[in-house]
Protein backbone atom coordinates (compact mmCIF):
# COMPACT_ATOMS: atom_id res chain seq x y z
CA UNK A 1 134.48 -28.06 -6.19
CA UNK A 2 131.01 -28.84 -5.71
CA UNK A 3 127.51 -26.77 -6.03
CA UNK A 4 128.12 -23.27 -6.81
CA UNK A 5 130.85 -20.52 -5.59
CA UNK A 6 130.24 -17.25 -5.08
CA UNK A 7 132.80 -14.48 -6.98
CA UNK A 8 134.49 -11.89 -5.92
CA UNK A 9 134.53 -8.85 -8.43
CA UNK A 10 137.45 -6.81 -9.29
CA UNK A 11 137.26 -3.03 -9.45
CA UNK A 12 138.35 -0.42 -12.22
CA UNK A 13 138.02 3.15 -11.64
CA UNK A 14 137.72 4.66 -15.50
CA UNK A 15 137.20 8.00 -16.30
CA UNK A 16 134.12 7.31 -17.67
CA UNK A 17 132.48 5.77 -14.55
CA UNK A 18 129.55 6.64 -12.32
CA UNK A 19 127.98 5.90 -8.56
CA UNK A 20 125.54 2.58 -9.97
CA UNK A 21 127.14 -0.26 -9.06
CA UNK A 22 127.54 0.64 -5.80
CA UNK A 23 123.77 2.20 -5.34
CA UNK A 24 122.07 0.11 -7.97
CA UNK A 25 124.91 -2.89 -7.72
CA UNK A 26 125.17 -3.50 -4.43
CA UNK A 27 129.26 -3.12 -5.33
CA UNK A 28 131.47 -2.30 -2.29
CA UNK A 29 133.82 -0.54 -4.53
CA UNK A 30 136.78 1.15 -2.56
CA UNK A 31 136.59 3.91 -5.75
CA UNK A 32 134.03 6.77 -5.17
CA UNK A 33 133.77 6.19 -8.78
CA UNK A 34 133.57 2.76 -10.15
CA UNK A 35 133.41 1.89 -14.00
CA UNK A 36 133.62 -1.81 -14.20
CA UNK A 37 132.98 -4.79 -11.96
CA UNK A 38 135.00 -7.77 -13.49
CA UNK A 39 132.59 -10.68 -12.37
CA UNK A 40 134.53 -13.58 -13.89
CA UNK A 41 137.80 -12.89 -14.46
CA UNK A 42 140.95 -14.84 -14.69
CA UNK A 43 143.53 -12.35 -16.32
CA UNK A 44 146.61 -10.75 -16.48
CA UNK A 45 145.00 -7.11 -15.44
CA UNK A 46 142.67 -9.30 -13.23
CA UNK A 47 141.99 -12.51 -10.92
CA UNK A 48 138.67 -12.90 -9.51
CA UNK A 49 138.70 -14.59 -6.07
CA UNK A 50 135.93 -16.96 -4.30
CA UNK A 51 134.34 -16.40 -0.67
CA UNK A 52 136.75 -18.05 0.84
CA UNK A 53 139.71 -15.77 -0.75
CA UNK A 54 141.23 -18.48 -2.62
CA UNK A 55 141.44 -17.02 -7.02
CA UNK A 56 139.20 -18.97 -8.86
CA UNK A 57 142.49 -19.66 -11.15
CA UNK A 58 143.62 -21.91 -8.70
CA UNK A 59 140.53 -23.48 -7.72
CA UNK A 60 139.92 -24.65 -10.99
CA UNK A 61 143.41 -25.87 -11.02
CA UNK A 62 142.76 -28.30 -8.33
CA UNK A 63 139.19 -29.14 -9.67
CA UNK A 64 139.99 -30.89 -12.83
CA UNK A 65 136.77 -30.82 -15.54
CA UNK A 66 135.47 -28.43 -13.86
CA UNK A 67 135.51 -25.79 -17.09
CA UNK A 68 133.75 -28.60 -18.82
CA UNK A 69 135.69 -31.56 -21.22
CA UNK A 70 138.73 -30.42 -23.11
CA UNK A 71 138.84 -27.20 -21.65
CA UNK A 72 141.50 -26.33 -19.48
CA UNK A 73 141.35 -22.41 -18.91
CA UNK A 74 138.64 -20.07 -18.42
CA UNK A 75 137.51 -18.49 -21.87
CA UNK A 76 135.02 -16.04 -20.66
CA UNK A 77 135.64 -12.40 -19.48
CA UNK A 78 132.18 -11.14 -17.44
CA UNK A 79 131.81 -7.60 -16.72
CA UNK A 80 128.93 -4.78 -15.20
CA UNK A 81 129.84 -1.68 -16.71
CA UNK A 82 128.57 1.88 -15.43
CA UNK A 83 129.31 4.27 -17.94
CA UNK A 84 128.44 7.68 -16.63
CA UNK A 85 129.93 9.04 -19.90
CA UNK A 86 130.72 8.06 -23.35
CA UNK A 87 133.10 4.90 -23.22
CA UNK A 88 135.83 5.54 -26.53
CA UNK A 89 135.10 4.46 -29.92
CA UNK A 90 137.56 1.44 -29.90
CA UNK A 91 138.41 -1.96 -32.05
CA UNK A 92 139.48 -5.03 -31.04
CA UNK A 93 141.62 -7.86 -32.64
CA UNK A 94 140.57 -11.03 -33.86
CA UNK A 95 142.37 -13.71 -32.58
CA UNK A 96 144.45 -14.39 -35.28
CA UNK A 97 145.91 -11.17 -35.00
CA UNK A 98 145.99 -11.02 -30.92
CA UNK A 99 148.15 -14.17 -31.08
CA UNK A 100 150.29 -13.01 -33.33
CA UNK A 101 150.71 -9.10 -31.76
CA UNK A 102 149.17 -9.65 -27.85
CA UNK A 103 150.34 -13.58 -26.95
CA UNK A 104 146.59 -13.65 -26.42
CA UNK A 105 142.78 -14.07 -27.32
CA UNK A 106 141.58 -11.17 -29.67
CA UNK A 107 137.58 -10.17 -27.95
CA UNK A 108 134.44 -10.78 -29.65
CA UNK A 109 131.79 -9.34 -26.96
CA UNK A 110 128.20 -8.76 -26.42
CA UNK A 111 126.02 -6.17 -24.74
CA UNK A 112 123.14 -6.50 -22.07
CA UNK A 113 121.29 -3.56 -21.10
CA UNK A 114 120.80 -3.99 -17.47
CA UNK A 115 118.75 -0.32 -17.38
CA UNK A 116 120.03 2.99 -19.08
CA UNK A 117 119.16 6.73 -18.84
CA UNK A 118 116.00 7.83 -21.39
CA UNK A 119 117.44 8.47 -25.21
CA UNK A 120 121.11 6.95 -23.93
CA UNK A 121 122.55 5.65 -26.98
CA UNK A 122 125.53 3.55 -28.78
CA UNK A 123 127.51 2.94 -31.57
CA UNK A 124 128.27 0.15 -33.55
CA UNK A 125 130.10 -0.31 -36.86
CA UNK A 126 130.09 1.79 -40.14
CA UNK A 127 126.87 3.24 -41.73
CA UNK A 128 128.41 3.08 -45.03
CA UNK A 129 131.77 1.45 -46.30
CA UNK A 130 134.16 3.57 -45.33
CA UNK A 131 138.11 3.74 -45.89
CA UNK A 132 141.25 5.15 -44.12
CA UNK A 133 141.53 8.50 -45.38
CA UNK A 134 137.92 9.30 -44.24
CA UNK A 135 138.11 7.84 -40.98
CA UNK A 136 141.60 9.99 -40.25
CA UNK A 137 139.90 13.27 -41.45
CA UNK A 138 136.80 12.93 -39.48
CA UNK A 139 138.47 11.66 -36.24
CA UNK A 140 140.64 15.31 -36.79
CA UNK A 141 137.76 17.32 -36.95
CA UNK A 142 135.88 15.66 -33.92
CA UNK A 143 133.11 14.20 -35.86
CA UNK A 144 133.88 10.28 -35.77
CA UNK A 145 130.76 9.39 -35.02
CA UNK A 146 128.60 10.51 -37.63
CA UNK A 147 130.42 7.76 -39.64
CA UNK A 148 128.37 5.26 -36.83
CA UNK A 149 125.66 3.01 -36.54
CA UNK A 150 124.19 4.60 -33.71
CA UNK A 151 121.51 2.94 -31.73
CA UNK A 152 119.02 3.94 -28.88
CA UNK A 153 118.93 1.34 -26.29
CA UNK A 154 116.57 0.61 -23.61
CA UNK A 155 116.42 -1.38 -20.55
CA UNK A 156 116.66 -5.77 -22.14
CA UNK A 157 118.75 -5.05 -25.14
CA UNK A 158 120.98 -7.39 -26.20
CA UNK A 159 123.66 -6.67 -28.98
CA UNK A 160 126.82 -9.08 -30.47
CA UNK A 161 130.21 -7.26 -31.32
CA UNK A 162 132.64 -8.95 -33.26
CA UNK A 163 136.24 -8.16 -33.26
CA UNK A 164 137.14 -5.41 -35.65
CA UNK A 165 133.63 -4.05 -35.74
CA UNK A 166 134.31 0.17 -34.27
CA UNK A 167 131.89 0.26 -31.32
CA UNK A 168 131.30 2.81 -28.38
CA UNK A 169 129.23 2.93 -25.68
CA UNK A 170 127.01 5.97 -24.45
CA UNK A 171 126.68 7.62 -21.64
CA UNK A 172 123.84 6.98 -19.08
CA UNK A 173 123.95 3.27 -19.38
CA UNK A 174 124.37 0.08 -16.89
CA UNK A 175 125.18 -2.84 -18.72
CA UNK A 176 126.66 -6.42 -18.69
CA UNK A 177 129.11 -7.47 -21.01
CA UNK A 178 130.29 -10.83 -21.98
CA UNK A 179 133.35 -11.32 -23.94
CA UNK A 180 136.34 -14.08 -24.79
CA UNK A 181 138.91 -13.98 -22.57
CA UNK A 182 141.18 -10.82 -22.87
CA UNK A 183 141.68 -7.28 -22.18
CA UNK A 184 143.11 -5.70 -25.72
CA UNK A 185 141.67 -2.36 -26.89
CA UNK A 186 142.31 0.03 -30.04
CA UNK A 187 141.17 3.40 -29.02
CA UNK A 188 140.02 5.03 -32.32
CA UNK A 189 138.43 8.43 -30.62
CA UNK A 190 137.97 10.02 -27.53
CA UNK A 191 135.95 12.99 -27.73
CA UNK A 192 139.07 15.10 -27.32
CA UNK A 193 139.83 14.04 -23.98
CA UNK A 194 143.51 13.78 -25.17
CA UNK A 195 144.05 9.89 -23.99
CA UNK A 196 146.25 8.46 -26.56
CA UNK A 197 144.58 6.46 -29.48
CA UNK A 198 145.91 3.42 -30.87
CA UNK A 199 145.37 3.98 -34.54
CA UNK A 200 148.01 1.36 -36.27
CA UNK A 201 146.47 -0.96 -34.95
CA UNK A 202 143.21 -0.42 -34.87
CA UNK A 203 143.65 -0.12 -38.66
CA UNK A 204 145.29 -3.37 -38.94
CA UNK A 205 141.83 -5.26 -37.46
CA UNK A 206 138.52 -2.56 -38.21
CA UNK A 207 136.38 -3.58 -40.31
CA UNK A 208 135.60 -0.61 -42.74
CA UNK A 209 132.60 -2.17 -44.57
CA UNK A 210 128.66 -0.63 -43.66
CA UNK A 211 127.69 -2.64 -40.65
CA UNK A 212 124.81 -6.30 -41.01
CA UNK A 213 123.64 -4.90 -37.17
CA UNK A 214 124.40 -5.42 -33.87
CA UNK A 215 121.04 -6.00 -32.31
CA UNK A 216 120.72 -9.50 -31.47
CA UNK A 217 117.76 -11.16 -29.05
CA UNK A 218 118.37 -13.90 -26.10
CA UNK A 219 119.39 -16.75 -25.83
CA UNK A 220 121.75 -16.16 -28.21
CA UNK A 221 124.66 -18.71 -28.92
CA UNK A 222 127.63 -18.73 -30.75
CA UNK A 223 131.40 -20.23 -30.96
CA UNK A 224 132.32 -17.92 -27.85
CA UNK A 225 130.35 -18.01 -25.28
CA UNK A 226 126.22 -18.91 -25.24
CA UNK A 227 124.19 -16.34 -23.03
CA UNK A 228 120.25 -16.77 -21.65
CA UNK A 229 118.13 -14.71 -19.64
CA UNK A 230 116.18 -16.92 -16.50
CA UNK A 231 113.42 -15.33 -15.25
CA UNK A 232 112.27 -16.21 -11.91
CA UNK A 233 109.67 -17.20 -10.61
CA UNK A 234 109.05 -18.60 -13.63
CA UNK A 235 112.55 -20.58 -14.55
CA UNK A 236 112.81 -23.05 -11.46
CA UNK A 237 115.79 -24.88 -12.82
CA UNK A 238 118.65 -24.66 -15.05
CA UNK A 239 119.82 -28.02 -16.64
CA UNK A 240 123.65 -28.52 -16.81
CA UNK A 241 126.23 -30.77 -18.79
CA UNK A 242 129.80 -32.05 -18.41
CA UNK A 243 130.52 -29.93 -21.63
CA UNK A 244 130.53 -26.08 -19.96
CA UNK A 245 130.11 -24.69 -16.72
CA UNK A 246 128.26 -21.87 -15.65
CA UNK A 247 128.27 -18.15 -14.70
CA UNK A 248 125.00 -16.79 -13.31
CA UNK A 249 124.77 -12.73 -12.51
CA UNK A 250 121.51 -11.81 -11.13
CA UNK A 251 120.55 -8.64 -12.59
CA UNK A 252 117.16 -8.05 -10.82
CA UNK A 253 115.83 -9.22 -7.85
CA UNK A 254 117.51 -12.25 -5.34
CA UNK A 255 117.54 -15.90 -5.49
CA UNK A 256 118.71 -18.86 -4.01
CA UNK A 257 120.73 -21.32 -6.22
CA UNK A 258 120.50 -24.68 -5.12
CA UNK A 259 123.68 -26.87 -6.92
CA UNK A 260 124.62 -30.49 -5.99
CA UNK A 261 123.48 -30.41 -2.64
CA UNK A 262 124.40 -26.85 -1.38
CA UNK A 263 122.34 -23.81 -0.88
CA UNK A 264 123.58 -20.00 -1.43
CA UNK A 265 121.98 -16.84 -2.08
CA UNK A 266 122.17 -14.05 -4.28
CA UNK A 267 121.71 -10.47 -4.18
CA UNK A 268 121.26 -8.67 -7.50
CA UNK A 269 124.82 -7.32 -8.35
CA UNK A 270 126.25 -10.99 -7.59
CA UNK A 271 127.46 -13.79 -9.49
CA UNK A 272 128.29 -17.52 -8.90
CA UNK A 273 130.27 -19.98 -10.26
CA UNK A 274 129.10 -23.40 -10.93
CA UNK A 275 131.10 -26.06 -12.14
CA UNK A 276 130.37 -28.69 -15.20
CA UNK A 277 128.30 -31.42 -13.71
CA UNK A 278 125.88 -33.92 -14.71
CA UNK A 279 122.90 -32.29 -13.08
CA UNK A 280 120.28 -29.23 -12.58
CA UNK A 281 120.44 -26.44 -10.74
CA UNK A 282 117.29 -25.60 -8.63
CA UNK A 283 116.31 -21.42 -8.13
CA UNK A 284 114.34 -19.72 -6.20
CA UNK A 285 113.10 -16.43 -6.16
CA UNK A 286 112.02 -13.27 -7.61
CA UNK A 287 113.97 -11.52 -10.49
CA UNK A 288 116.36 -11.83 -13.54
CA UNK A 289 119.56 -13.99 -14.13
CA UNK A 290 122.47 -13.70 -16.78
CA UNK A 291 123.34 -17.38 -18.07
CA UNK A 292 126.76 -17.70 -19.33
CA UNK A 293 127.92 -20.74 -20.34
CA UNK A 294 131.06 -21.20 -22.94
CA UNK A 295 130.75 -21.45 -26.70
CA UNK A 296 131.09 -23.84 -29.16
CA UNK A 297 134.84 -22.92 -29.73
């Protein structure tokens, strides 16, 4: 594998989604409503695929190192998310206990707002501590979420959620998120929209303690994945290692990405893949780019 690759996403059509990816997104979604692009994916619910149709599983298969040294399988989950409406209040499992109950990775995640409706607003984690009984008695009488963090966002937020924090994400919001490598959700409340909640569980991994915050600023880095904003014209160049490779979503604008000899460009919406190398990767143009790179871990 050499320069970059280009990805192609993977569609989910949520009851919660909206039109933006496709009008904002540049998306060619085959759902007239689209919730979540998966940018980077290599999953059991989904496989993202290069230009040439080939999955990017098997490319990496064949291009040994090319996760970066020691690493042999793609720890990084990359979404856009549209959420037209409220999103669940859900959990998710360390990976202790996703091992032991999922055969998988538990999800630590973070947020970026890539632009959101005036006032649009989430939640994450427990204003005060909090303990079973509570949390059962609100969730029957609808009110759930006055036991929430809640915070207004606006357009360059950034926040970090760790497994077992309670999080939920409001309506009227485009956003990127950047997670460890699985799909596992605890649904703790859904607005009476009678989907079916996951509440063993999610009591097995929540963390029922008054929240430290979720608001965190870029770059930010940490054992999971390490995240950057590049903002062009000003960042010309990105410099790389053997140790990771590299997953760049341009969130504004266009550019050109310029990667061991080869030449491709981006539309906003779009996301390449660029392999661990010993080098720097040259951009050009106008906008905003998503750095991803994987964590110490």
């Amino acid at each position: 594998m050499r320069g970059a690759v280009k990805i192609e996403p993977i569609f989910k059509d949520y009851i919660w989604g909206g039109v933006r990816l496709k009008s904002e997104m540049n998306k060619k979604s085959p759902f007239e409503r689209t919730a979540e692009s998966w940018e980077l994916a290599v999953n059991k619910n989904g496989k993202s695929r290069i230009e040439n149709g080939e999955t990017l599983e098997d490319c990496i298969a064949k291009n040994e190192g090319c996760l970066g040294e020691g690493c042999d399988a793609l720890p990084i989950l990359i979404k856009l998310i549209d959420a037209k409406e409220s999103l669940s209040v859900q959990v998710h499992p360390t990976d202790e206990y996703a091992k032991l109950h999922e055969g998988c990775l538990g999800k630590s995640e973070m947020w970026y707002i890539i632009d959101c409706d005036e006032g649009a607003k989430l939640y994450c984690g427990f204003k005060q501590d909090t303990n079973r009984e509570e949390v059962i008695s609100k969730i029957g009488s609808g009110t759930f979420c006055d036991l929430l963090s809640e915070y207004e966002v606006k357009k360059g937020d950034a926040f970090y959620i760790p497994s077992g924090e309670v999080h939920a994400i409001g309506g009227g919001i485009l956003l990127m998120e950047i997670q460890e490598n699985s799909d596992v959700t605890y649904r703790v409340y859904d607005y009476g929209r009678g989907r079916r909640l996951d509440l063993k569980k999610a009591f097995d991994v929540m963390n029922m303690k008054k929240s430290g915050g979720a608001r965190v600023k870029l770059p930010l880095e940490c054992e999971y994945f390490n995240v950057r904003k590049l903002k062009l014209p000003e960042d010309k160049e990105m410099k790389m290692s053997m140790e990771s490779f590299a997953a760049l979503t341009v969130t504004e604008g266009s550019c050109i990405i310029y990667a061991n000899g080869k030449k491709i460009a981006f539309e906003r919406g779009e996301t390449a893949f660029v392999p661990a190398q010993d080098g720097v990767v040259k951009l050009e143009g106008n906008g905003e780019i998503i750095a991803v790179e994987r964590g110490s871990k």
